[in-house]
C-alpha atoms as a PDB file:
ATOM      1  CA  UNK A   1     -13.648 -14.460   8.608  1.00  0.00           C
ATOM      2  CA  UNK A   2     -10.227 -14.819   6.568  1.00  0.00           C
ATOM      3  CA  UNK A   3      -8.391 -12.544   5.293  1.00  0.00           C
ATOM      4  CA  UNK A   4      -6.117 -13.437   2.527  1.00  0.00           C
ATOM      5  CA  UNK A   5      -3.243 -11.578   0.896  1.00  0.00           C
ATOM      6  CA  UNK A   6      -2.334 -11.905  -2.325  1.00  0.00           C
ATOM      7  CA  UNK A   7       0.441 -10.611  -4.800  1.00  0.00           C
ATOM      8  CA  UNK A   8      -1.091  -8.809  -8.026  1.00  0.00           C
ATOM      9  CA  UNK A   9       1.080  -9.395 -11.400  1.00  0.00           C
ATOM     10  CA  UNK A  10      -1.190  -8.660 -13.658  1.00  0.00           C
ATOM     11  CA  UNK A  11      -4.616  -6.149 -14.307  1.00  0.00           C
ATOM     12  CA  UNK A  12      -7.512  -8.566 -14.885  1.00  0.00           C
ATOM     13  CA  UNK A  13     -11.465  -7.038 -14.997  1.00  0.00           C
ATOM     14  CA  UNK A  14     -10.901  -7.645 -11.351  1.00  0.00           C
ATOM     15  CA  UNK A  15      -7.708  -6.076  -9.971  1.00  0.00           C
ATOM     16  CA  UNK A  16      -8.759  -3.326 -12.376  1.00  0.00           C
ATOM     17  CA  UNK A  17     -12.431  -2.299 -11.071  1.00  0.00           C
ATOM     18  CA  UNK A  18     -10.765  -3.187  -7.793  1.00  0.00           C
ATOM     19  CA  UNK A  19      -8.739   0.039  -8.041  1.00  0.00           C
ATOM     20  CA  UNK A  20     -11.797   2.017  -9.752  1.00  0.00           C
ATOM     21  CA  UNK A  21     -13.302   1.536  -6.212  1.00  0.00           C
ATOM     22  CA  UNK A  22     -10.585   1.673  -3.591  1.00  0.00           C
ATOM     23  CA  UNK A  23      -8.552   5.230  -4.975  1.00  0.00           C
ATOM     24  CA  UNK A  24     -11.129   7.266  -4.652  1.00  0.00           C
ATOM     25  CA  UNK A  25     -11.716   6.359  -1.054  1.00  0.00           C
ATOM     26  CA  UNK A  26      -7.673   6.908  -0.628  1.00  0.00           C
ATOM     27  CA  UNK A  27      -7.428  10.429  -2.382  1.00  0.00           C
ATOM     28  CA  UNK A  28      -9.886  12.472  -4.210  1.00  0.00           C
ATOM     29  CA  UNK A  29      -7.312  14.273  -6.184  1.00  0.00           C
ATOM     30  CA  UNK A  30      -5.540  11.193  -7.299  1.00  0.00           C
ATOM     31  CA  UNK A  31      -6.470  10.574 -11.210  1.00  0.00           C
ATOM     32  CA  UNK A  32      -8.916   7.113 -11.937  1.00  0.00           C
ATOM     33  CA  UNK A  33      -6.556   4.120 -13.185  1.00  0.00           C
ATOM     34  CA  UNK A  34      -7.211   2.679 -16.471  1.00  0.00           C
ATOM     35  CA  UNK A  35      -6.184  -0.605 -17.035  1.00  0.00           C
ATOM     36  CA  UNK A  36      -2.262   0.330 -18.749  1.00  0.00           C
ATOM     37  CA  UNK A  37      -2.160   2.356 -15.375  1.00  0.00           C
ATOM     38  CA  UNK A  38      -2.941  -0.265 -13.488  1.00  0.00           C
ATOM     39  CA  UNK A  39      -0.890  -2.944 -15.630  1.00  0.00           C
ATOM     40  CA  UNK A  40       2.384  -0.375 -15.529  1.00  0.00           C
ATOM     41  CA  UNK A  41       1.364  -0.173 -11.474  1.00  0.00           C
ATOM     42  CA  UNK A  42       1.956  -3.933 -11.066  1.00  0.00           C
ATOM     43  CA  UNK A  43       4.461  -5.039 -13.592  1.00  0.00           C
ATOM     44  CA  UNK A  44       7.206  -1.733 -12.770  1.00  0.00           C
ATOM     45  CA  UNK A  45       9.976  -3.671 -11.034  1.00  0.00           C
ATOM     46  CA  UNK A  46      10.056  -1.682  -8.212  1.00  0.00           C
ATOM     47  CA  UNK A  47       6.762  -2.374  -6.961  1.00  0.00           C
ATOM     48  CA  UNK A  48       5.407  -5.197  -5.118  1.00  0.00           C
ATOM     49  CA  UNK A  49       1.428  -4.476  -5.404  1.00  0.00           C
ATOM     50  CA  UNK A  50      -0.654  -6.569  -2.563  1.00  0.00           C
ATOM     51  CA  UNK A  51      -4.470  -6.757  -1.931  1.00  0.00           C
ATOM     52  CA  UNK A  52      -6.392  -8.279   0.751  1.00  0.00           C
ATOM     53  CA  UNK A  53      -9.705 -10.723   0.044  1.00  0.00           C
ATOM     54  CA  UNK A  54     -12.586 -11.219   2.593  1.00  0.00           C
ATOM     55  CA  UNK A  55     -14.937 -13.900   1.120  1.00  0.00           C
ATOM     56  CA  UNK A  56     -13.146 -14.318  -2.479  1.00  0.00           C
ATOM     57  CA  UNK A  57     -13.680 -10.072  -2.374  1.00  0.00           C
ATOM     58  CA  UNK A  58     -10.901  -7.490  -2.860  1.00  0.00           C
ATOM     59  CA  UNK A  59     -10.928  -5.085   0.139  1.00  0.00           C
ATOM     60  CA  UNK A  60      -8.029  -3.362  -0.115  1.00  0.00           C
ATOM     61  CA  UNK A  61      -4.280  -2.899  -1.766  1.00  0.00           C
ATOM     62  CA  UNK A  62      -0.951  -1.658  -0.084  1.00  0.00           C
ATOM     63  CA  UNK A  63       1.892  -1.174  -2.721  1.00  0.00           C
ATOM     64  CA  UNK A  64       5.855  -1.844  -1.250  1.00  0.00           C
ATOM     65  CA  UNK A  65       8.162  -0.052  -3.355  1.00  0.00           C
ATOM     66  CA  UNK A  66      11.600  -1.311  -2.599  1.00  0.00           C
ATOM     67  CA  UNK A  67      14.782   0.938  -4.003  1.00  0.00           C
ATOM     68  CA  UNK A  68      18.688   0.450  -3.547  1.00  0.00           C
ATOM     69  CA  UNK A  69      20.678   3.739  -2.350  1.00  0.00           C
ATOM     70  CA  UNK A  70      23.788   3.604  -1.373  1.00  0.00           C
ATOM     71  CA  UNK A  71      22.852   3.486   2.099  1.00  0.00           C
ATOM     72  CA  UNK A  72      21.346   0.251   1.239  1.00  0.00           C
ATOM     73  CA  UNK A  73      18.383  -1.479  -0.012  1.00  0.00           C
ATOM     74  CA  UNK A  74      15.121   0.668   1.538  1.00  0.00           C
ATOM     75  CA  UNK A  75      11.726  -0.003   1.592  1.00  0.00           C
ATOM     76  CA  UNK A  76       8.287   2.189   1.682  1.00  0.00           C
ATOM     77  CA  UNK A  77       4.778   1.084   1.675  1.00  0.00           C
ATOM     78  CA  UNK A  78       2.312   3.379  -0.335  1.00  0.00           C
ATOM     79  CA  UNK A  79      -1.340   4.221  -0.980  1.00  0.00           C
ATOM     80  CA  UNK A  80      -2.589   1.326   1.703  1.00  0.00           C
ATOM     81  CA  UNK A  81      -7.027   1.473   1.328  1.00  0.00           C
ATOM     82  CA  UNK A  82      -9.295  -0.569   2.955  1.00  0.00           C
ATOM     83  CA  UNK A  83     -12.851  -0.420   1.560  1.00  0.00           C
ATOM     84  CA  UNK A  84     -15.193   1.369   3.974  1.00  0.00           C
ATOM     85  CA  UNK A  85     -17.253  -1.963   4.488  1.00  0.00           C
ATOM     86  CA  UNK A  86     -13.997  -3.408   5.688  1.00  0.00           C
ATOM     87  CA  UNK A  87     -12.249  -1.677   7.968  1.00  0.00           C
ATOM     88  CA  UNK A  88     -11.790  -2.329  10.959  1.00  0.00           C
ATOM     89  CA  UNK A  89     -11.329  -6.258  10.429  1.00  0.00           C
ATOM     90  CA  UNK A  90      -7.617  -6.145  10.367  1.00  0.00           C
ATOM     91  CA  UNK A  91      -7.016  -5.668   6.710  1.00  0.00           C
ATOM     92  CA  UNK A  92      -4.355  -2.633   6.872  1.00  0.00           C
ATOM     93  CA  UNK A  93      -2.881  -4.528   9.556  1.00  0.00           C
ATOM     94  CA  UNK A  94      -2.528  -8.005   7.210  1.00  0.00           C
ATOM     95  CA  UNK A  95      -1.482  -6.171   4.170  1.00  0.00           C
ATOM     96  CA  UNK A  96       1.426  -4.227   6.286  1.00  0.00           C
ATOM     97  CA  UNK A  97       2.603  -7.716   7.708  1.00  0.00           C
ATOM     98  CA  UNK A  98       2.537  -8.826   4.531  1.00  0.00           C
ATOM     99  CA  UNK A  99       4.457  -6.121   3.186  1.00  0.00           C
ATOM    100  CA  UNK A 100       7.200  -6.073   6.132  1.00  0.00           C
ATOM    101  CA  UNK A 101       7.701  -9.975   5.590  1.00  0.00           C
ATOM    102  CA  UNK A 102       8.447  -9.377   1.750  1.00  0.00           C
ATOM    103  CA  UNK A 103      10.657  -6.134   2.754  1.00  0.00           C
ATOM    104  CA  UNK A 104      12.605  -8.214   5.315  1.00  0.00           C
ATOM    105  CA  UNK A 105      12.746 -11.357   2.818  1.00  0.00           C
ATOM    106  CA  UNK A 106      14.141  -8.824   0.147  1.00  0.00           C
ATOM    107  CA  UNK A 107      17.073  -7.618   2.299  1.00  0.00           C
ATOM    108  CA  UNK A 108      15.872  -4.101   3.172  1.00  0.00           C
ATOM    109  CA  UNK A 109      17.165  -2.174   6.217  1.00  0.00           C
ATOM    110  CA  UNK A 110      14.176  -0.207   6.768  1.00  0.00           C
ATOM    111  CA  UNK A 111      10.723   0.481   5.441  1.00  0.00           C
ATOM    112  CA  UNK A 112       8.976   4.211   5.931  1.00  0.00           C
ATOM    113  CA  UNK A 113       5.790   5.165   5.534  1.00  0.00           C
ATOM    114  CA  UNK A 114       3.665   8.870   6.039  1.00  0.00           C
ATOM    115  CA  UNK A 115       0.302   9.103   7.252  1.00  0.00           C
ATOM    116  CA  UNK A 116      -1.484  11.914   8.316  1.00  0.00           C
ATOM    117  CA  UNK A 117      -2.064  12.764  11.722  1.00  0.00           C
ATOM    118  CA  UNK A 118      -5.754  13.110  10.738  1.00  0.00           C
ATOM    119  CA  UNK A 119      -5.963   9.091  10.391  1.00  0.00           C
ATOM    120  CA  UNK A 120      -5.758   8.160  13.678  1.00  0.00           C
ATOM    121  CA  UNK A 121      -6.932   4.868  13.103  1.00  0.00           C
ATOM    122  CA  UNK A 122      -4.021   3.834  10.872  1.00  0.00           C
ATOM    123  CA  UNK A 123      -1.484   5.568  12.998  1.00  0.00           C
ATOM    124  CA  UNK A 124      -2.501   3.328  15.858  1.00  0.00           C
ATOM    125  CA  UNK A 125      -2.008   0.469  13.609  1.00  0.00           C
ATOM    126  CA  UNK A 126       1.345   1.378  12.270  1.00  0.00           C
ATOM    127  CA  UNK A 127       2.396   1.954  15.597  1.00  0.00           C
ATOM    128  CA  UNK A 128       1.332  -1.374  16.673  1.00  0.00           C
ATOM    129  CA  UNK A 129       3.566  -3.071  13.845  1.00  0.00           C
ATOM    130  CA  UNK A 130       6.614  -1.568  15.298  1.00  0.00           C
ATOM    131  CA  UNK A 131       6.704   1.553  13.327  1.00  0.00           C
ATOM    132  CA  UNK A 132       8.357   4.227  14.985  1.00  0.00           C
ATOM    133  CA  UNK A 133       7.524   8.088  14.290  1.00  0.00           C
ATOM    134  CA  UNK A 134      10.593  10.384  13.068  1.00  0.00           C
ATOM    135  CA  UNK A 135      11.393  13.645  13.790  1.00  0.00           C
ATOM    136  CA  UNK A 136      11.395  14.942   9.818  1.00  0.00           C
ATOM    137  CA  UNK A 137      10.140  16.736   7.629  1.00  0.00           C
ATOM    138  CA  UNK A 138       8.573  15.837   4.625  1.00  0.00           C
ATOM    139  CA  UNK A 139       8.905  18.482   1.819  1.00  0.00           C
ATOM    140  CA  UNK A 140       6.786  17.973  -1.960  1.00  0.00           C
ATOM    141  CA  UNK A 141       7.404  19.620  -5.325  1.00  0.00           C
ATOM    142  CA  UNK A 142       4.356  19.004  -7.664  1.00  0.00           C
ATOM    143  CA  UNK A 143       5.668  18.391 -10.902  1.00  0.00           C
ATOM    144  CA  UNK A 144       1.769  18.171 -12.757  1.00  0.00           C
ATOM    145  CA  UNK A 145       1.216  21.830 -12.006  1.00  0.00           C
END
């Protein structure tokens, strides 16, 4: 079995029912993506939007947002899902060395991430990539009320 990674840069059928199946396994409160969501997703500049294949199949998307501050150019990987009939095949881990190798390539100093301790599978994993865990907190104001 290969897994292949691939760069998205544009919503076909594909990418598009790719994401109708893969959020909702991510979040249940996150809103379905219609294709301008999904086109805005993978065109904004800041984004670099991957997804793995098994067998020609999509199986799951990370998204690397990469941001200057003045501390430097910084990095964070976002909303990484692996369909349920994948995991455990190495897909989060191929998308994430994926996503570091771009990061690195693009001149970031560091990339963060959040999981929650609940996911103990894809703590292990980040863990395993070198990802160290920080004493911080992380605070959220919801702007959609």
């Amino acid at each position: 079995m290969t897994i292949e990674i691939e760069l998205v840069q544009e919503a076909t059928n594909e990418v598009v029912a790719a994401f109708e199946r893969l959020v909702p396994q991510l979040s249940t409160s996150a809103k379905p993506l219609d294709r301008d969501s999904v086109a805005r997703l993978v065109t904004f500049e800041a984004n670099t939007v991957l997804v793995a294949r098994i067998e020609g199949e999509i199986v799951g998307t990370l998204t690397l947002v990469a941001f200057p501050l003045p501390s430097g150019l910084r990095a964070r990987i976002e909303d990484v899902v692996v369909d349920e009939s994948a995991r455990g095949q190495g897909v989060a881990a191929a998308l994430t060395d994926k996503a570091l190798e771009l990061a690195r390539k693009a001149g970031a100093r560091t990339v963060d991430l959040t999981s929650r301790p609940s996911r103990q599978a894809a703590n292990r994993l980040y863990e395993r990539a070198g990802f160290q865990r920080r004493e911080s907190l992380v605070y959220r104001f919801a702007l959609d009320g």
